[in-house]
N, C-alpha and C. Protein backbone atom coordinates (compact mmCIF):
# COMPACT_ATOMS: atom_id res chain seq x y z
N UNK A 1 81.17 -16.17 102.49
CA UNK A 1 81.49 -14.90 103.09
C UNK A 1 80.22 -14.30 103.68
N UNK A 2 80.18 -13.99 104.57
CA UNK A 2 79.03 -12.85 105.36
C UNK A 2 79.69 -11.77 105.96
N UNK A 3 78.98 -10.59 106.03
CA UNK A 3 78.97 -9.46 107.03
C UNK A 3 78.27 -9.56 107.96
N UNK A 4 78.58 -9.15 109.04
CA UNK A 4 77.55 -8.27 109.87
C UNK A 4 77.62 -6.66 110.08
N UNK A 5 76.15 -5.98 109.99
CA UNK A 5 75.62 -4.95 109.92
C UNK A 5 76.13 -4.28 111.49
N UNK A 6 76.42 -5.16 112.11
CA UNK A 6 76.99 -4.26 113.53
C UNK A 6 78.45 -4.01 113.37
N UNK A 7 79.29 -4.70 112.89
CA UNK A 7 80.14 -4.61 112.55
C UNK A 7 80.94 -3.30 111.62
N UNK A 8 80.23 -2.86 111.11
CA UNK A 8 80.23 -1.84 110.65
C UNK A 8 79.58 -0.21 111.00
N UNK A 9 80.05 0.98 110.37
CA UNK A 9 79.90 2.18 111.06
C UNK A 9 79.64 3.05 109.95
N UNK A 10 78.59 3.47 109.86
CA UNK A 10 78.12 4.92 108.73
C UNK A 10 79.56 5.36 108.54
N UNK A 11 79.36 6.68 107.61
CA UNK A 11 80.24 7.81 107.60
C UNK A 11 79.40 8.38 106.96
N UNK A 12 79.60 10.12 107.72
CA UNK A 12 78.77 11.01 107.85
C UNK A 12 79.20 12.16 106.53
N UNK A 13 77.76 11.65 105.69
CA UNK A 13 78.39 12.47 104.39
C UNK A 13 78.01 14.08 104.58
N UNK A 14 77.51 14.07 105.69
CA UNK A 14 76.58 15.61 106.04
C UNK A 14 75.76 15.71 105.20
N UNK A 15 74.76 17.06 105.40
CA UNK A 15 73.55 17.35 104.66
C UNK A 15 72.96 16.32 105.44
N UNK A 16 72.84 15.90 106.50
CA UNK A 16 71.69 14.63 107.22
C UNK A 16 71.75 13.61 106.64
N UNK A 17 72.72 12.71 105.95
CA UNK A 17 73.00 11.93 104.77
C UNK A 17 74.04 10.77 105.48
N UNK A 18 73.80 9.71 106.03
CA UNK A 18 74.92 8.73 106.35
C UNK A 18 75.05 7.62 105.36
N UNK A 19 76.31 6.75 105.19
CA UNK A 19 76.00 5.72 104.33
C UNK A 19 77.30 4.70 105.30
N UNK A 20 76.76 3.50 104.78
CA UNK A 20 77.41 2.14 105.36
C UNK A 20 77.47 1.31 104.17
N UNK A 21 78.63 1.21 104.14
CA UNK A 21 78.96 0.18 103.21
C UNK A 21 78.73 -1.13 103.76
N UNK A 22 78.15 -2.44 103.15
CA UNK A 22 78.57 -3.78 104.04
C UNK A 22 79.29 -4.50 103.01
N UNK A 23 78.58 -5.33 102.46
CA UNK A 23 79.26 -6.66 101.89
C UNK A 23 79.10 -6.08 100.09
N UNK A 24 80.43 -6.68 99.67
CA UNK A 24 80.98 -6.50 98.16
C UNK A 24 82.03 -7.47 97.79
N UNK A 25 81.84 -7.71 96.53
CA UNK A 25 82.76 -8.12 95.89
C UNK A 25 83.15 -7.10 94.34
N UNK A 26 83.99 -7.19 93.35
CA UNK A 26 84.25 -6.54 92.43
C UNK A 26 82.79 -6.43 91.19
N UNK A 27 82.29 -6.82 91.43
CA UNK A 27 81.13 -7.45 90.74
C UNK A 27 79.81 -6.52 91.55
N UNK A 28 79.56 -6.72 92.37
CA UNK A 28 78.49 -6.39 93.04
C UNK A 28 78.53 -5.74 94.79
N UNK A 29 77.96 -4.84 95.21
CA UNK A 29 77.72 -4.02 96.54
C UNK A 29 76.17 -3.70 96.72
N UNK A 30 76.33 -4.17 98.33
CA UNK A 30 75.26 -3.19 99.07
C UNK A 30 75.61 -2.31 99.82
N UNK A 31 74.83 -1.03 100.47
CA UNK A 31 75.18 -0.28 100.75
C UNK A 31 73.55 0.25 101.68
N UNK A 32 74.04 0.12 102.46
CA UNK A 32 72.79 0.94 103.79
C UNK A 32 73.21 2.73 103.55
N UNK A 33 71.92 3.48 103.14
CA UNK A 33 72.04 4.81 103.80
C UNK A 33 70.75 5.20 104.90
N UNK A 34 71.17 6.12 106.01
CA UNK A 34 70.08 7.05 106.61
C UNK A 34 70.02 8.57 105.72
N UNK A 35 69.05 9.05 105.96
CA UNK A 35 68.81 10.31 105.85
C UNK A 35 67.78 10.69 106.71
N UNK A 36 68.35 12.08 107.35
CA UNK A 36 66.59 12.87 108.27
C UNK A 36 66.17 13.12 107.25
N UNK A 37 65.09 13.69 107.73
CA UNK A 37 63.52 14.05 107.41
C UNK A 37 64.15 15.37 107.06
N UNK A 38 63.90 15.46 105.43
CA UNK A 38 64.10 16.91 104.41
C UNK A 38 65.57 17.07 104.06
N UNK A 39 65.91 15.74 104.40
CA UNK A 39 67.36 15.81 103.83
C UNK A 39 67.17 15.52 102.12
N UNK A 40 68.20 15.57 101.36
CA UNK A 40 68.14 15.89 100.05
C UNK A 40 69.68 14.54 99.31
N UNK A 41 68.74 13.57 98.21
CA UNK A 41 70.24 13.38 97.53
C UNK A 41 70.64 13.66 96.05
N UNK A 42 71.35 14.64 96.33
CA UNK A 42 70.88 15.40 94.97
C UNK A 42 71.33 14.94 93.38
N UNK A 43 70.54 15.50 92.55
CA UNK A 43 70.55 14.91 91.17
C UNK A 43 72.03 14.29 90.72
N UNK A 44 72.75 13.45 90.54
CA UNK A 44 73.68 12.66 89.96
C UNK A 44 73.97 11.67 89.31
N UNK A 45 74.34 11.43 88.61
CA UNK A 45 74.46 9.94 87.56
C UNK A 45 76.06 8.94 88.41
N UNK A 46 75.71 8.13 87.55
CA UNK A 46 77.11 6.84 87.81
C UNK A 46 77.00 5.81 86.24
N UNK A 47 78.48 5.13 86.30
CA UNK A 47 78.27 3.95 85.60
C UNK A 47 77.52 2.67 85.94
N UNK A 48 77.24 2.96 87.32
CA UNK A 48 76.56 1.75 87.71
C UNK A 48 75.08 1.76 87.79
N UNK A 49 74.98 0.22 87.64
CA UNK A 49 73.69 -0.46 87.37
C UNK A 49 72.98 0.11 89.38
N UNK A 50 71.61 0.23 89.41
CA UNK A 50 71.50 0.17 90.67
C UNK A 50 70.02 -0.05 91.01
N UNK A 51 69.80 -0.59 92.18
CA UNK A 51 68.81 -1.15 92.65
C UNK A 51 68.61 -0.66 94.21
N UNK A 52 67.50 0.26 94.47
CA UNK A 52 67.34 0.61 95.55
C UNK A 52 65.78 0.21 96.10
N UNK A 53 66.05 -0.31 97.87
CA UNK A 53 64.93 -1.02 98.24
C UNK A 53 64.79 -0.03 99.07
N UNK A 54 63.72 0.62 99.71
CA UNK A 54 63.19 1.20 100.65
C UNK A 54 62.74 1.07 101.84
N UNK A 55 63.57 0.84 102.91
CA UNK A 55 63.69 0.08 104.35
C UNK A 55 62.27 0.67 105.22
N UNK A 56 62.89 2.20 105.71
CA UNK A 56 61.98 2.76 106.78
C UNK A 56 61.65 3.89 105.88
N UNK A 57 60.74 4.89 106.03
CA UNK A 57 60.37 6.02 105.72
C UNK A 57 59.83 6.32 104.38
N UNK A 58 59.57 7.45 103.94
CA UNK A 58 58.89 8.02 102.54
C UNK A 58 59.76 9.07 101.89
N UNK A 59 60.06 8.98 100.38
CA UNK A 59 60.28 9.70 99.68
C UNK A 59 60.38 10.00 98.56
N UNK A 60 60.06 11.13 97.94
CA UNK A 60 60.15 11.25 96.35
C UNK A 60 61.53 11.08 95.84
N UNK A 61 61.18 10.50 94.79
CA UNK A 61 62.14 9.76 93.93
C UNK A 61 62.13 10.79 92.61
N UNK A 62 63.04 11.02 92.33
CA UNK A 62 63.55 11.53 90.97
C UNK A 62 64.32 11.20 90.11
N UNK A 63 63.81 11.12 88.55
CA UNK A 63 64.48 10.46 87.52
C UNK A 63 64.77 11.07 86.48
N UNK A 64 65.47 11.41 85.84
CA UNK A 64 65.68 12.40 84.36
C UNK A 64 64.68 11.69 83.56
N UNK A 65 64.07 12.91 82.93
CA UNK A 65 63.03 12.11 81.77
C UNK A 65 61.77 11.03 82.64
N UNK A 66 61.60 10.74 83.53
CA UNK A 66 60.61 10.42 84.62
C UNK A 66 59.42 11.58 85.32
N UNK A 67 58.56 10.79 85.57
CA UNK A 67 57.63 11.68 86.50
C UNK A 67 58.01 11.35 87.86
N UNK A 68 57.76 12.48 89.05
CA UNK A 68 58.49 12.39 90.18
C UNK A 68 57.32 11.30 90.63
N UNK A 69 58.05 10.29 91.65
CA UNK A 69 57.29 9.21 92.51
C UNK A 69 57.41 9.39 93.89
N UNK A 70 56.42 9.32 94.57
CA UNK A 70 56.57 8.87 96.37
C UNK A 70 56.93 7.87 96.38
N UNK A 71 57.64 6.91 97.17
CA UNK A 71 58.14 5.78 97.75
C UNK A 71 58.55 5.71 98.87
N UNK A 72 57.64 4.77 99.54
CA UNK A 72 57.73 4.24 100.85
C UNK A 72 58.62 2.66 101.25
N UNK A 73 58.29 2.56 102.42
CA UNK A 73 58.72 1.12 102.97
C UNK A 73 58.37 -0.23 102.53
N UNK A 74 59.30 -0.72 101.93
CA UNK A 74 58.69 -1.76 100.98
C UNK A 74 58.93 -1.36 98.75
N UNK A 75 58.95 -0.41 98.96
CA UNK A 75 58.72 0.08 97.63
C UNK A 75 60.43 -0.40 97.04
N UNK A 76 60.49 -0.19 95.60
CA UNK A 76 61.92 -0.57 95.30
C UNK A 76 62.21 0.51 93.42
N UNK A 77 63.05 0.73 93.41
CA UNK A 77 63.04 1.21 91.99
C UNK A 77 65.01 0.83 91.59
N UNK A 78 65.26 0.88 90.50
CA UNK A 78 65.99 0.17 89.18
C UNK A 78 66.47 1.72 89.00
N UNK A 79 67.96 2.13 88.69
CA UNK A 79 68.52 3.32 87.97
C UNK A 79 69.58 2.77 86.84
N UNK A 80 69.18 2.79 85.76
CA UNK A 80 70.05 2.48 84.63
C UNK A 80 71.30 3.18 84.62
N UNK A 81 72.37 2.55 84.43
CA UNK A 81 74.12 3.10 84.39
C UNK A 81 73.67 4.56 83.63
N UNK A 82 74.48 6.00 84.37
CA UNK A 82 74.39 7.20 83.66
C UNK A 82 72.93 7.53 83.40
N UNK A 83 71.89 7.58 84.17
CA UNK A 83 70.81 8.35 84.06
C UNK A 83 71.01 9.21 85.44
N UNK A 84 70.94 10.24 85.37
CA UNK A 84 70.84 11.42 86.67
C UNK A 84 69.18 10.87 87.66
N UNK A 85 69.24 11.06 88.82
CA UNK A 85 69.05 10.63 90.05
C UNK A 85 68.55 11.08 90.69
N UNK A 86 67.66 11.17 91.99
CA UNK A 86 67.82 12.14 93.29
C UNK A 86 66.27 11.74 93.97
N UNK A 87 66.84 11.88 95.20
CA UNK A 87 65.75 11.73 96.32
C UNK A 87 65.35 12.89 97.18
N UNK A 88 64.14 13.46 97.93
CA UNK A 88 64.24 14.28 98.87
C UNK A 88 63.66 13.45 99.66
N UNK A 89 63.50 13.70 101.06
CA UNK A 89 63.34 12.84 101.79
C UNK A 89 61.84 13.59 102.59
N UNK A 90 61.22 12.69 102.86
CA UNK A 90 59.95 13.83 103.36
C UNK A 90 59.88 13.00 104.96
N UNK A 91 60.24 12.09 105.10
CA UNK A 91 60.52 11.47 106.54
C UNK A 91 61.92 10.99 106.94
N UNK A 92 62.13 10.58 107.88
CA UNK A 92 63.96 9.59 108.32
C UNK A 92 63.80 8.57 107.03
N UNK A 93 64.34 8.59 106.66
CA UNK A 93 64.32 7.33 105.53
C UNK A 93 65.87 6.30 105.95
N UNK A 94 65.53 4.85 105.81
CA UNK A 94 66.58 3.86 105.62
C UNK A 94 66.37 3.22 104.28
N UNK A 95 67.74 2.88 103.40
CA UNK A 95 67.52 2.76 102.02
C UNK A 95 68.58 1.93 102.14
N UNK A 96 68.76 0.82 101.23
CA UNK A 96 69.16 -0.23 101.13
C UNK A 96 69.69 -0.32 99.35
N UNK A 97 70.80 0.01 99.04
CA UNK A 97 71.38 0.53 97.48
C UNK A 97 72.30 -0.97 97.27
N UNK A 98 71.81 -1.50 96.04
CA UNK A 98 72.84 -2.05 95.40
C UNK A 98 73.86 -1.90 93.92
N UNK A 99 74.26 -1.71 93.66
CA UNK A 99 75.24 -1.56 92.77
C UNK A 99 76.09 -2.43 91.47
N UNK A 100 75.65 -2.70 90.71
CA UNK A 100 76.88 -3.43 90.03
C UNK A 100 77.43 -2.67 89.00
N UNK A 101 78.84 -2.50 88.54
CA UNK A 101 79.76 -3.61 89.87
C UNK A 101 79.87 -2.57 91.01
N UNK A 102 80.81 -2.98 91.74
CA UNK A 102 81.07 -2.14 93.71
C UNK A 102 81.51 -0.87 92.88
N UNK A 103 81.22 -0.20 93.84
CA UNK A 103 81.68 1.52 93.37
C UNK A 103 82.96 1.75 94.53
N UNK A 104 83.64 1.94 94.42
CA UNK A 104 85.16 2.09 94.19
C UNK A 104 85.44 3.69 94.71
N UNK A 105 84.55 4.40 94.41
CA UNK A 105 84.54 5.46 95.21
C UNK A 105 83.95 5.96 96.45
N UNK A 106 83.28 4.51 97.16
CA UNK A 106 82.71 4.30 98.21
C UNK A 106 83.73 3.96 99.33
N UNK A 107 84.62 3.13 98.76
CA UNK A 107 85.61 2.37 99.47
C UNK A 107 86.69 3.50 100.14
């Protein structure tokens, strides 16, 4: 199975916030988001496992019980199932989210 990334189309969560779903199975998802510059994703938890890679841009990262981090292009960080969350964005950022299993409320 493959996707293609053209093939597909954001949806505009507002707050400067887009996300693209691509390729999943019940088990596992990726998920492309944009955000402008000072957009915000604010503090939230999930059951899911998650893994976020950092495409284009810079931003602080926030973790419950963590010290806040910058992260840039290239950078990557790990969110354990049910720990609260959140990014601000200090440039356009492209972010690259994976998930296990697929989140179901994406779909």
């Amino acid at each position: 199975m493959f996707v293609r990334n053209s093939d597909k189309e954001y949806r505009d969560l507002g707050g400067g916030t887009r996300r693209k779903v691509l390729a999943y199975s019940d088990n596992i998802m990726n998920v492309e988001l944009r955000f402008e510059k000072g957009a915000k994703g604010e503090m939230h938890s999930h059951p899911h496992e998650q893994i976020g890679y950092v495409i284009e841009g810079s931003l602080v990262y926030h973790e419950e019980g963590q010290k806040d981090v910058t992260l840039s292009a290239g950078d990557s960080y790990i969110v354990a199932p049910n720990v609260p969350h959140g990014i601000d964005c200090l440039t356009e950022v492209k972010l690259l989210d994976i998930f296990t299993p697929k989140r179901d409320d994406f779909l």
